[in-house]
PDB file of N, CA and C in Angstrom:
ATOM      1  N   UNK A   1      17.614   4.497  27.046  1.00  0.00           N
ATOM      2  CA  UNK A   1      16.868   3.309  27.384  1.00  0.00           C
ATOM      3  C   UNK A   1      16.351   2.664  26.100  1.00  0.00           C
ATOM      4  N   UNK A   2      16.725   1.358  25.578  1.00  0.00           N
ATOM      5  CA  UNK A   2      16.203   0.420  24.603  1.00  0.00           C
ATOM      6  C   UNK A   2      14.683   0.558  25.078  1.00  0.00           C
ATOM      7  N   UNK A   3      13.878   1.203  23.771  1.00  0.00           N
ATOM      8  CA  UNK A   3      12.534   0.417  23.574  1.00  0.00           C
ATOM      9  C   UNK A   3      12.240  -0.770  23.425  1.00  0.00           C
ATOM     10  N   UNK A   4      10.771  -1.247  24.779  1.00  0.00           N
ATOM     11  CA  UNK A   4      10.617  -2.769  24.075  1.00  0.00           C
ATOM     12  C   UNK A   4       9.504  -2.854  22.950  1.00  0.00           C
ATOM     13  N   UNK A   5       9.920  -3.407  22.049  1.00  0.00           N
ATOM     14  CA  UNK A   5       8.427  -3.669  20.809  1.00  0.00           C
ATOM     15  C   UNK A   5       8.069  -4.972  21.016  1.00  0.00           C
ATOM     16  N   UNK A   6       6.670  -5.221  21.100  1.00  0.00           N
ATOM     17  CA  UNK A   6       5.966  -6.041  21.529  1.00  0.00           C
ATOM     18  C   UNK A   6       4.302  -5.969  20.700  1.00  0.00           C
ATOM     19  N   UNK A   7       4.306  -7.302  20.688  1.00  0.00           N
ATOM     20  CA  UNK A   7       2.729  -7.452  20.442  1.00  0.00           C
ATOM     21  C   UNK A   7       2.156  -7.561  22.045  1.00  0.00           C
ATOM     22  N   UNK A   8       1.047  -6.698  21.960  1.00  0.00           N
ATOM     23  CA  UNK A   8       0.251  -6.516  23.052  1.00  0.00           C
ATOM     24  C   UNK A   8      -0.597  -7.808  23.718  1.00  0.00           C
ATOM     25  N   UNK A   9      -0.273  -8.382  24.526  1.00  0.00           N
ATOM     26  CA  UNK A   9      -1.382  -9.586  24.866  1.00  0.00           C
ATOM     27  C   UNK A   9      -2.684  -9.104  25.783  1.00  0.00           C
ATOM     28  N   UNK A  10      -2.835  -7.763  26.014  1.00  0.00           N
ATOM     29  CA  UNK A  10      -3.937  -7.628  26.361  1.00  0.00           C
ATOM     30  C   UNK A  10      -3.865  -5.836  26.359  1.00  0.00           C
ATOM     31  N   UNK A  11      -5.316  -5.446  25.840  1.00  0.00           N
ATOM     32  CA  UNK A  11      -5.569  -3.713  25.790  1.00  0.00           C
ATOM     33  C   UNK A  11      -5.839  -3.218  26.524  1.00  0.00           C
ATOM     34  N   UNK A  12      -5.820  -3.246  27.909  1.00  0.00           N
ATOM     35  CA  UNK A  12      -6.067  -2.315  28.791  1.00  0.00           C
ATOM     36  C   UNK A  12      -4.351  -2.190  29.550  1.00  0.00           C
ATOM     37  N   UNK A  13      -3.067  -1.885  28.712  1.00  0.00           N
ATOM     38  CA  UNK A  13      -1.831  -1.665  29.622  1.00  0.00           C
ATOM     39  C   UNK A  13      -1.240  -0.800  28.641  1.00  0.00           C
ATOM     40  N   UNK A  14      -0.850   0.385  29.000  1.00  0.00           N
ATOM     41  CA  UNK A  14       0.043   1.002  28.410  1.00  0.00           C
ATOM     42  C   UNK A  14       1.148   0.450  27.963  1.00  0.00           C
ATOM     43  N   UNK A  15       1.809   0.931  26.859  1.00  0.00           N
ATOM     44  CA  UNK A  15       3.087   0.956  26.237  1.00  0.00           C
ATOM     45  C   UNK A  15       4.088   1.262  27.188  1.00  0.00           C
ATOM     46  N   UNK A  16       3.970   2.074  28.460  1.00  0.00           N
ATOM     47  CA  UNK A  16       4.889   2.137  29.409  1.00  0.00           C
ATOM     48  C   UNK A  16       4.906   1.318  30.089  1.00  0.00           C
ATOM     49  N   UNK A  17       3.432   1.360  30.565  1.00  0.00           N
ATOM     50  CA  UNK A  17       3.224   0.166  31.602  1.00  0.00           C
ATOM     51  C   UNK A  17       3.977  -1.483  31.404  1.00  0.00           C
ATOM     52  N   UNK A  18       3.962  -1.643  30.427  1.00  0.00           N
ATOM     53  CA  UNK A  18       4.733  -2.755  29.544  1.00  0.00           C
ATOM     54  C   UNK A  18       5.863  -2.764  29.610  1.00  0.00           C
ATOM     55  N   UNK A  19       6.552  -1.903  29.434  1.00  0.00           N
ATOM     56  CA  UNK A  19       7.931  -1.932  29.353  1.00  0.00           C
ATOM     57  C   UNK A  19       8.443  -1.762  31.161  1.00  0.00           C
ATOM     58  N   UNK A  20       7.785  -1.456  31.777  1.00  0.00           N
ATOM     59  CA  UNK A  20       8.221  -1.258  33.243  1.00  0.00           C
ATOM     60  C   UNK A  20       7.921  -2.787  33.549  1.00  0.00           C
ATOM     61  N   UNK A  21       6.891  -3.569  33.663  1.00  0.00           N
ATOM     62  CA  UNK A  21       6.628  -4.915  33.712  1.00  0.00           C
ATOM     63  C   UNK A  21       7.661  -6.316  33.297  1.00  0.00           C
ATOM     64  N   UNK A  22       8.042  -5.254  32.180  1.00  0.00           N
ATOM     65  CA  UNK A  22       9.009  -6.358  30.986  1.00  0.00           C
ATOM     66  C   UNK A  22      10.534  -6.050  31.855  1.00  0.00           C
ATOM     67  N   UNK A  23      10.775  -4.988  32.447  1.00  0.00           N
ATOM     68  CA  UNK A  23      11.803  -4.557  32.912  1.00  0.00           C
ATOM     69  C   UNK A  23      11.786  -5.148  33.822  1.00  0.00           C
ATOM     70  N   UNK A  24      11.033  -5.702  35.008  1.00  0.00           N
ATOM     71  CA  UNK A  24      10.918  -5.684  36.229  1.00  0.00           C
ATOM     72  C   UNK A  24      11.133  -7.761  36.268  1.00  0.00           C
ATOM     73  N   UNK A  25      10.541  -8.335  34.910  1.00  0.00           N
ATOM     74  CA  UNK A  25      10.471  -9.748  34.654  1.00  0.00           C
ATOM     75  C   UNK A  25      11.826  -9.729  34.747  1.00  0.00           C
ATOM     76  N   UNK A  26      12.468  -9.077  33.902  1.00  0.00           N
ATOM     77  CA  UNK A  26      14.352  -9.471  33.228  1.00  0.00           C
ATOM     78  C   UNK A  26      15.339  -9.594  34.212  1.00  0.00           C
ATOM     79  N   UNK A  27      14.717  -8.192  35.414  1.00  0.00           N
ATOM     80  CA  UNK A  27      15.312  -8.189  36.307  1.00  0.00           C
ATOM     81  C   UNK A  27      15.310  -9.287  37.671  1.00  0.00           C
ATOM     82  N   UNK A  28      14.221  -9.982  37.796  1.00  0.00           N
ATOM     83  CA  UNK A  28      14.188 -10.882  38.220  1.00  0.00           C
ATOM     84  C   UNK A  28      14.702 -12.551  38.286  1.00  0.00           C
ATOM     85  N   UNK A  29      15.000 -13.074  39.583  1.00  0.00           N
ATOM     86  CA  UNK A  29      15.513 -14.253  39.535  1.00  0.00           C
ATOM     87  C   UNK A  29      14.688 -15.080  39.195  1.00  0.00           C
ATOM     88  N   UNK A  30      15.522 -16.319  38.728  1.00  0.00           N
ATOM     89  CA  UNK A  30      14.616 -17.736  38.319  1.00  0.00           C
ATOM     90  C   UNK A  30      13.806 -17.922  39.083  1.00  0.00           C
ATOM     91  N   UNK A  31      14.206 -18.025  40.919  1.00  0.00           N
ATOM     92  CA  UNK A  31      13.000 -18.455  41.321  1.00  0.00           C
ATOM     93  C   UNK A  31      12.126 -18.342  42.126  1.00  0.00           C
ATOM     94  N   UNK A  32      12.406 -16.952  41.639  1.00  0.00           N
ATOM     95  CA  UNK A  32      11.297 -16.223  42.090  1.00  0.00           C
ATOM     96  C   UNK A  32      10.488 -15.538  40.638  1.00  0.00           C
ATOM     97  N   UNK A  33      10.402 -15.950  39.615  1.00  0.00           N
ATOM     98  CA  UNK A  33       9.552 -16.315  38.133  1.00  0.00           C
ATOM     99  C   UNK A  33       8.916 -17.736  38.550  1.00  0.00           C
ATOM    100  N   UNK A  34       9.910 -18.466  39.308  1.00  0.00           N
ATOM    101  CA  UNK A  34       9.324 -19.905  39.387  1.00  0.00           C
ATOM    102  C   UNK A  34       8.291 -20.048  40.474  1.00  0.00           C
ATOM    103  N   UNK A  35       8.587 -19.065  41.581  1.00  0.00           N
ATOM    104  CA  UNK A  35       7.320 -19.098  42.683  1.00  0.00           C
ATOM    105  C   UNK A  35       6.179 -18.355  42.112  1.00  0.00           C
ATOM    106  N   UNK A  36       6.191 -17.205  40.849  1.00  0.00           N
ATOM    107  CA  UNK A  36       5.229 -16.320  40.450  1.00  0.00           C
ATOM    108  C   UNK A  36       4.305 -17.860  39.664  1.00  0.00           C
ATOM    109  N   UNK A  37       5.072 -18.617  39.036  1.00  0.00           N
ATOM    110  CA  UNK A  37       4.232 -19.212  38.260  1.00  0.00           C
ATOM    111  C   UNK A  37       3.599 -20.240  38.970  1.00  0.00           C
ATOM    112  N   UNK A  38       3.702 -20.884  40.176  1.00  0.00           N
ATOM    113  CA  UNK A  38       3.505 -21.634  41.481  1.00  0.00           C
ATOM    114  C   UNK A  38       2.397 -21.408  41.889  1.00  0.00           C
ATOM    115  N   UNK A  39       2.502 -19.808  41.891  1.00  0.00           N
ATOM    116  CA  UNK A  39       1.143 -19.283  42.957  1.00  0.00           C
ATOM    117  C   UNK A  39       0.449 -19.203  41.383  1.00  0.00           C
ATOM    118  N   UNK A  40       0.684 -19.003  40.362  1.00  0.00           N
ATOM    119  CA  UNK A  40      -0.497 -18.840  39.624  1.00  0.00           C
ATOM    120  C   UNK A  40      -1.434 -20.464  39.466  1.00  0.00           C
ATOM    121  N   UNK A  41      -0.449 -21.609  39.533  1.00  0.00           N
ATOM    122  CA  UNK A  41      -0.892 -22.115  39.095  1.00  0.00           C
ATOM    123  C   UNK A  41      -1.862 -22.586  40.510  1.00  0.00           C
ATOM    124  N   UNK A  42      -1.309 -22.643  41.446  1.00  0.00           N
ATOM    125  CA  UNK A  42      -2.050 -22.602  42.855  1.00  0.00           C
ATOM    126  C   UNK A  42      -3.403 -22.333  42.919  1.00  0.00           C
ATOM    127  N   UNK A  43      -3.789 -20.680  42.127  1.00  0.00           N
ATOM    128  CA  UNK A  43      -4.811 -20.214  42.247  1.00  0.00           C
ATOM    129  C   UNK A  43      -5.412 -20.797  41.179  1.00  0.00           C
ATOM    130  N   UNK A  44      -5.264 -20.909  39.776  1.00  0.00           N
ATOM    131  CA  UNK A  44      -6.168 -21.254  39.337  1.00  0.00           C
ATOM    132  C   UNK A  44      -6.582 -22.900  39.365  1.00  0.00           C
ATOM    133  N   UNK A  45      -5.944 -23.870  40.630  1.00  0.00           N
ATOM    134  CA  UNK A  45      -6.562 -24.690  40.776  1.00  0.00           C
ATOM    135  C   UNK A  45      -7.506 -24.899  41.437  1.00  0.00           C
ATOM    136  N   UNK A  46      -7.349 -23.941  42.461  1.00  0.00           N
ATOM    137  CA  UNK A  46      -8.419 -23.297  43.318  1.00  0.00           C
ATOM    138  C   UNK A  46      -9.437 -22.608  43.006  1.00  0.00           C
ATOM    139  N   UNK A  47      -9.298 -21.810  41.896  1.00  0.00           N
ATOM    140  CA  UNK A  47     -10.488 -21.854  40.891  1.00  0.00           C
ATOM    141  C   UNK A  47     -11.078 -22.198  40.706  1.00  0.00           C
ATOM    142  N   UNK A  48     -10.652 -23.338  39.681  1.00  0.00           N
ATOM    143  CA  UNK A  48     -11.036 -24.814  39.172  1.00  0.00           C
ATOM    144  C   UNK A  48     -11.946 -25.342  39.774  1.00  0.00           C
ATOM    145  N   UNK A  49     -11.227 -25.776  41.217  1.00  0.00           N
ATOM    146  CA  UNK A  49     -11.960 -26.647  42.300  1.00  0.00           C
ATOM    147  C   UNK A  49     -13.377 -26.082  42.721  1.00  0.00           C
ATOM    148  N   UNK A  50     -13.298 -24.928  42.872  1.00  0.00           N
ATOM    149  CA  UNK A  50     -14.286 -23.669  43.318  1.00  0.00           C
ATOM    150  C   UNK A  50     -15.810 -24.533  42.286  1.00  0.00           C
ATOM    151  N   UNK A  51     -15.183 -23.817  40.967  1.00  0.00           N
ATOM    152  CA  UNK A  51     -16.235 -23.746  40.231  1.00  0.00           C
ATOM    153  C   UNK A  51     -16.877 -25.414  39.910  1.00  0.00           C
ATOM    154  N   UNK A  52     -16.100 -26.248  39.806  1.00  0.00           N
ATOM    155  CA  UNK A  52     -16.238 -27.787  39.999  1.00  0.00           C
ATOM    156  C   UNK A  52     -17.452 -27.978  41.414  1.00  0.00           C
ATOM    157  N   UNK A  53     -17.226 -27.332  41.815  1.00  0.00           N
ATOM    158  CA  UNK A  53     -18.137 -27.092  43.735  1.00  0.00           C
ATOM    159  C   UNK A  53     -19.361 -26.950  43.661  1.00  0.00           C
ATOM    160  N   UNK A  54     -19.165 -25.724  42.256  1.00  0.00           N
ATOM    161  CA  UNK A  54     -20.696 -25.165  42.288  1.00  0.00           C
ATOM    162  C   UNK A  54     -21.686 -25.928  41.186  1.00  0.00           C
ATOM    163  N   UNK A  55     -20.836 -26.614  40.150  1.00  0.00           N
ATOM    164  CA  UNK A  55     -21.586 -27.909  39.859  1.00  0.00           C
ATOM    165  C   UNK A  55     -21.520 -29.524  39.992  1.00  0.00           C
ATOM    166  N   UNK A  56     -21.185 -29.442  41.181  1.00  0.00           N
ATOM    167  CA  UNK A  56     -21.569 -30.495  41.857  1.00  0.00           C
ATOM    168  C   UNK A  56     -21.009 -30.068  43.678  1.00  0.00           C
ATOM    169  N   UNK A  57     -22.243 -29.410  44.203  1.00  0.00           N
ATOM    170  CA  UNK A  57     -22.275 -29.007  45.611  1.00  0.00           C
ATOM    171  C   UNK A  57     -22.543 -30.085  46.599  1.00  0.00           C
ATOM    172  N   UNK A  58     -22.872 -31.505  46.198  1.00  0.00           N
ATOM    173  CA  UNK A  58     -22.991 -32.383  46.806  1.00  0.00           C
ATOM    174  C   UNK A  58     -21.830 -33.436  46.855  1.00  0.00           C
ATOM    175  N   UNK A  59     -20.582 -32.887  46.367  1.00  0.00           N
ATOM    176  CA  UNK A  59     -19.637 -33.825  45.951  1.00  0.00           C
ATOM    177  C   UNK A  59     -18.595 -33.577  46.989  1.00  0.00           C
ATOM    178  N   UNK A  60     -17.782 -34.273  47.613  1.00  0.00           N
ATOM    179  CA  UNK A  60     -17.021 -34.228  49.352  1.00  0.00           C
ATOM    180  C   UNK A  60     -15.634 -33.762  48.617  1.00  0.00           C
ATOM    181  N   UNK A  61     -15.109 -33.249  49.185  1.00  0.00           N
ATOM    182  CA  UNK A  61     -13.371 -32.451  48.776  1.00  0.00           C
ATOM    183  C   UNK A  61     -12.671 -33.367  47.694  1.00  0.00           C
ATOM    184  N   UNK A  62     -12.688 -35.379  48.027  1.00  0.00           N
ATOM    185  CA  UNK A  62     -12.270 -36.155  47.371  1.00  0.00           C
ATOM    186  C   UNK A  62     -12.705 -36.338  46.162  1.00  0.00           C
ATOM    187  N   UNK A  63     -13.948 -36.199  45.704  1.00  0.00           N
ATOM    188  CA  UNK A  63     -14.618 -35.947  44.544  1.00  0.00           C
ATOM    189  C   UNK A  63     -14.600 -35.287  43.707  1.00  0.00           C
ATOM    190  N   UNK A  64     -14.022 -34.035  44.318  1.00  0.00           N
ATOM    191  CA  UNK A  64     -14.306 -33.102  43.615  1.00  0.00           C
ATOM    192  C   UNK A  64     -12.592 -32.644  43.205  1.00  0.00           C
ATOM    193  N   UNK A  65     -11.670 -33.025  43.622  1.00  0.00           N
ATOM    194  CA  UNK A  65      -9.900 -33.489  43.221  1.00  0.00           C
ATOM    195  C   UNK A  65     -10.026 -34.394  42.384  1.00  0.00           C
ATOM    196  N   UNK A  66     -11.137 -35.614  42.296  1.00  0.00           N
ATOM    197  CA  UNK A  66     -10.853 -36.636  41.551  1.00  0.00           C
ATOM    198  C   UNK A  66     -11.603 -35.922  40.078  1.00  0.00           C
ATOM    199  N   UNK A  67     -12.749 -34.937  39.739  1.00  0.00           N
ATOM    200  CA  UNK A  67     -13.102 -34.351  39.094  1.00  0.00           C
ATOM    201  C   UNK A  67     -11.661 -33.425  38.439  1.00  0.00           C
ATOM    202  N   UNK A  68     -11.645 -33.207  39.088  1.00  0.00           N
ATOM    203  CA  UNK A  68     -10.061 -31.959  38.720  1.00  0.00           C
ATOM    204  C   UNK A  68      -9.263 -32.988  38.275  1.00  0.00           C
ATOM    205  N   UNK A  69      -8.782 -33.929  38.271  1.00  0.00           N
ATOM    206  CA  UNK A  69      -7.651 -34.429  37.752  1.00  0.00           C
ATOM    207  C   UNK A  69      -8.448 -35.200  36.383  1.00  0.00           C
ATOM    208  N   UNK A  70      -9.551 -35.680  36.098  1.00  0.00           N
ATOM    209  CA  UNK A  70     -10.283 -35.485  34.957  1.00  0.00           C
ATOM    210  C   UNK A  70     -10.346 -34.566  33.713  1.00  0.00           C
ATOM    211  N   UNK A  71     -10.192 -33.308  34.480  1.00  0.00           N
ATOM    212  CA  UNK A  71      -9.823 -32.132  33.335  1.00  0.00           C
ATOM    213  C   UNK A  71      -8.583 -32.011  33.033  1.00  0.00           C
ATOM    214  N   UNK A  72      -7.535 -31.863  34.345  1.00  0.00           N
ATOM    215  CA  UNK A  72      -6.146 -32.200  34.059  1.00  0.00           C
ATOM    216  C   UNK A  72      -5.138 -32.942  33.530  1.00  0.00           C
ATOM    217  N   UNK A  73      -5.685 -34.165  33.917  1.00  0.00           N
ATOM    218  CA  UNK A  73      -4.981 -35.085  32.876  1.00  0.00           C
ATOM    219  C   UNK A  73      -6.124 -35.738  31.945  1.00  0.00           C
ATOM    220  N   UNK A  74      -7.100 -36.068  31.830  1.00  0.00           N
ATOM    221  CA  UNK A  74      -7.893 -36.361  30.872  1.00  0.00           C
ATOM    222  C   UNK A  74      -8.804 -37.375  30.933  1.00  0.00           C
ATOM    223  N   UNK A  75      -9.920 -38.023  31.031  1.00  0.00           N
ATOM    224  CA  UNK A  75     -10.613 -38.976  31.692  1.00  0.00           C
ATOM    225  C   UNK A  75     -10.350 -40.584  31.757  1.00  0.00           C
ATOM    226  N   UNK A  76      -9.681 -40.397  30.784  1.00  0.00           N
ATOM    227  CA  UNK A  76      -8.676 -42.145  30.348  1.00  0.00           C
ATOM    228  C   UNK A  76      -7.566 -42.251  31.610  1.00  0.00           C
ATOM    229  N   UNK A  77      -6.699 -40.966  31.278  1.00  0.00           N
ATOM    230  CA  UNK A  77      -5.501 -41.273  32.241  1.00  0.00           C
ATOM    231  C   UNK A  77      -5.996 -41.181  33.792  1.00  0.00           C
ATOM    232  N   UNK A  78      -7.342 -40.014  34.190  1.00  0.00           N
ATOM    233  CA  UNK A  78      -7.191 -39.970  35.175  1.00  0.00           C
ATOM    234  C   UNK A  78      -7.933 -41.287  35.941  1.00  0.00           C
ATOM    235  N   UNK A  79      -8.744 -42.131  35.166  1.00  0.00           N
ATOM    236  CA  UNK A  79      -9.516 -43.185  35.765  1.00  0.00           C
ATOM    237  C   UNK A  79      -8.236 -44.268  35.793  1.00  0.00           C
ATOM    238  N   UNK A  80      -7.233 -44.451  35.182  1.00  0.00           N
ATOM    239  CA  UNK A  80      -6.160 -45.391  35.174  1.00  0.00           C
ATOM    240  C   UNK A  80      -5.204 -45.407  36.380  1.00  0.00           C
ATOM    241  N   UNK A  81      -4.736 -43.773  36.964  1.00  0.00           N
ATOM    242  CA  UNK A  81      -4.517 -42.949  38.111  1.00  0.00           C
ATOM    243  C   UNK A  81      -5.104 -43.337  39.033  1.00  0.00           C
ATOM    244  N   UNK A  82      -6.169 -43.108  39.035  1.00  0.00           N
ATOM    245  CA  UNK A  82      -7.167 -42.576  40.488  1.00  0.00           C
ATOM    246  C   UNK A  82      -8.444 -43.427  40.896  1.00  0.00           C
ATOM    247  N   UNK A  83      -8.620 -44.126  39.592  1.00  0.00           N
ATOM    248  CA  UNK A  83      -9.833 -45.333  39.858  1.00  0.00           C
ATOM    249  C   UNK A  83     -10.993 -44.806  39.309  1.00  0.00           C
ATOM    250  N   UNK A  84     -12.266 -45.309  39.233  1.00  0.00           N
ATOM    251  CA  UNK A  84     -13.506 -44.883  38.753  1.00  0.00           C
ATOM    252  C   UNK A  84     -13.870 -43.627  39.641  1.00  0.00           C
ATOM    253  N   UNK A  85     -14.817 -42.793  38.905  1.00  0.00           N
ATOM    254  CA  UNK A  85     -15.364 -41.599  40.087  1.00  0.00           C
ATOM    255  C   UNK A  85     -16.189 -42.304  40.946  1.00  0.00           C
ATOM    256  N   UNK A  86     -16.682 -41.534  41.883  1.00  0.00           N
ATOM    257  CA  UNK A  86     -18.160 -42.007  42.862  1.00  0.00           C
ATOM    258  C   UNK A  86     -19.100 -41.765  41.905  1.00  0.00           C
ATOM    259  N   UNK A  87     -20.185 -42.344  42.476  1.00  0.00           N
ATOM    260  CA  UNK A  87     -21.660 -42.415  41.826  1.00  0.00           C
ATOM    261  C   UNK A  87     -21.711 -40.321  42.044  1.00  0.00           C
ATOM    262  N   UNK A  88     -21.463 -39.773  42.984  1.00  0.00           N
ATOM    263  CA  UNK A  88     -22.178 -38.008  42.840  1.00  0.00           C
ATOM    264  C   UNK A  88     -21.441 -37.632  42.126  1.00  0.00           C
ATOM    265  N   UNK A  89     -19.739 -38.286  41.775  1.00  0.00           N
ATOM    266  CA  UNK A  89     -19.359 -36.791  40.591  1.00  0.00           C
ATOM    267  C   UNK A  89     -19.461 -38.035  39.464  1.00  0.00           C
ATOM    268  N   UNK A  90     -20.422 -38.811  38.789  1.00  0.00           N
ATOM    269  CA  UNK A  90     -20.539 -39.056  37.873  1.00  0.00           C
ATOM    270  C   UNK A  90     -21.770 -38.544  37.281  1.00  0.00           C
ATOM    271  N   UNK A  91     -22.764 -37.747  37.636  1.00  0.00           N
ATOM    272  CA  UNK A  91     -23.675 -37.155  37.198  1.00  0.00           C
ATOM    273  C   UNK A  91     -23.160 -35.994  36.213  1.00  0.00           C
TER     274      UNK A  91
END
């Protein structure tokens, strides 16, 4: 079995553990790498949104997407996009 050498992107995974992971990526289809990266990105928009929630808990689902696409694309593009915010997520 080829060793994999690798710089570590995080210290809590074994050197095996790694190489079973790295094995298990290679072996995998496109798209199903492409649904892994789907749901990641899924969740951490949901994240996002989450924590966007908890500073500004008065702001309605639409507000708080129009906040998110602020961070996402950037406050120029997203007001050019999406229009001015409301008066609650401009606080």
């Amino acid at each position: 079995m080829k060793t994999v050498t690798r710089t570590p992107l995080v210290n809590d995974t074994s050197d095996a553990a790694a190489e079973v992971e790295i094995r298990l990526l290679r072996a995998m289809s496109a798209s199903r790498k492409v649904g892994l990266v789907e749901d990641a990105n899924r969740t951490a928009r949901r994240l996002a949104l989450a924590g966007i929630g908890l500073r500004f808990p008065e702001a309605s689902e639409e507000e708080r997407v129009r906040l998110l696409m602020d961070i996402l694309l950037g406050a120029d593009l997203a007001l050019r996009v999406y229009g001015p915010r409301t008066a609650t997520s401009r606080r």
